[in-house]
C-alpha atoms as a PDB file:
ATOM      1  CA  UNK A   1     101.113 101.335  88.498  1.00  0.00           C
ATOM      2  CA  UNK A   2      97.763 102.448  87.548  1.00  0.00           C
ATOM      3  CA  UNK A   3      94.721 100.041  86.553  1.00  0.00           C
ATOM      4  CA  UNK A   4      91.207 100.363  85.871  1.00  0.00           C
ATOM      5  CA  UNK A   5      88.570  98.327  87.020  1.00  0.00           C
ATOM      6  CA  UNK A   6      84.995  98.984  85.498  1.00  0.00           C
ATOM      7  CA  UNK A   7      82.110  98.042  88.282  1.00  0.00           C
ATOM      8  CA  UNK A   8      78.350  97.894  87.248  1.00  0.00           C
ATOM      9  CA  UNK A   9      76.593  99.496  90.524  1.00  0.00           C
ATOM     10  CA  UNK A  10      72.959  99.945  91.048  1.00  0.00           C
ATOM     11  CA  UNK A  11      71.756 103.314  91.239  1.00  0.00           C
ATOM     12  CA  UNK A  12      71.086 103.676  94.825  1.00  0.00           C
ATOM     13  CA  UNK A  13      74.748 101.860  95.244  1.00  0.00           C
ATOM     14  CA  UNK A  14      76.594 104.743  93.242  1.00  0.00           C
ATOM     15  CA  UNK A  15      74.648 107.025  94.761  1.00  0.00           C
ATOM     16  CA  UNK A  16      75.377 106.283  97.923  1.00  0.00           C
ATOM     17  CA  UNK A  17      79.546 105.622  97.930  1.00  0.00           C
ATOM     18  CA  UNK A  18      78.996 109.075  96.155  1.00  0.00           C
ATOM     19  CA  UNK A  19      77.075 110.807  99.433  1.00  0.00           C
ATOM     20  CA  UNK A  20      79.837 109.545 101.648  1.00  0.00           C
ATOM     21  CA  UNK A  21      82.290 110.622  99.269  1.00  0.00           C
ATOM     22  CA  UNK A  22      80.991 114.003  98.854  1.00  0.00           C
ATOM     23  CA  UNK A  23      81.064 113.948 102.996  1.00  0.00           C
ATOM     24  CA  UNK A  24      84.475 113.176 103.369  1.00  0.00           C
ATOM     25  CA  UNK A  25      85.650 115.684 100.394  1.00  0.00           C
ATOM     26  CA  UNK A  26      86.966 113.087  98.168  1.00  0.00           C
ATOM     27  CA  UNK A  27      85.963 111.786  94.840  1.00  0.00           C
ATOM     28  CA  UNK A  28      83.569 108.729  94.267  1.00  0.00           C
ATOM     29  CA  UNK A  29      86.657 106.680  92.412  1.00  0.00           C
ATOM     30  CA  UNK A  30      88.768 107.292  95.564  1.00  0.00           C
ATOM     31  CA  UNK A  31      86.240 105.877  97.956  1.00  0.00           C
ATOM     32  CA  UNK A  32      85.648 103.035  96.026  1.00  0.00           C
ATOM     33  CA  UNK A  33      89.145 102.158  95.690  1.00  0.00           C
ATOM     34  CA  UNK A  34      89.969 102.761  98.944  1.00  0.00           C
ATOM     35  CA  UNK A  35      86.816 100.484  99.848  1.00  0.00           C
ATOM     36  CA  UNK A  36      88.011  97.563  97.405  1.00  0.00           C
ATOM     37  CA  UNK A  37      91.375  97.676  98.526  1.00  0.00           C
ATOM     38  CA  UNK A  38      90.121  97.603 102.739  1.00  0.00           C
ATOM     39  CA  UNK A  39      88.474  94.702 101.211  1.00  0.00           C
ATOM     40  CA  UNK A  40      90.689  93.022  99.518  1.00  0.00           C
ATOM     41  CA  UNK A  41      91.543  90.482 101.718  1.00  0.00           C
ATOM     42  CA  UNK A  42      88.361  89.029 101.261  1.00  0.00           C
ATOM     43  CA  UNK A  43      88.337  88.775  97.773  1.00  0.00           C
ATOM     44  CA  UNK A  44      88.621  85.662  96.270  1.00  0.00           C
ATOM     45  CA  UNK A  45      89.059  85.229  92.479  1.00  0.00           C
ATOM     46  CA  UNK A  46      87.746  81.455  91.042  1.00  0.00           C
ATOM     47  CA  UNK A  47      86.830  79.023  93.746  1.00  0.00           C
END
């Protein structure tokens, strides 16, 4: 199942999951997901 998930980053944000990215040999959209999903079990939606 494939969704999308649109994220507003600051510049130096971006640009930096984008270094690391570029480190690794992945692409930025990978890292990111990979780092929301490591995350997600601290994400709480509503209160």
């Amino acid at each position: 199942m494939k969704q999308i998930l649109i994220l507003e980053l600051s510049e130096q944000v971006f640009a930096d999951i984008q270094r690391q990215a570029e480190t690794i040999g992945i692409s930025t959209e990978h890292l990111a997901a990979t780092l929301l999903e490591r995350k997600d079990s601290g994400l709480r939606v509503g209160n």
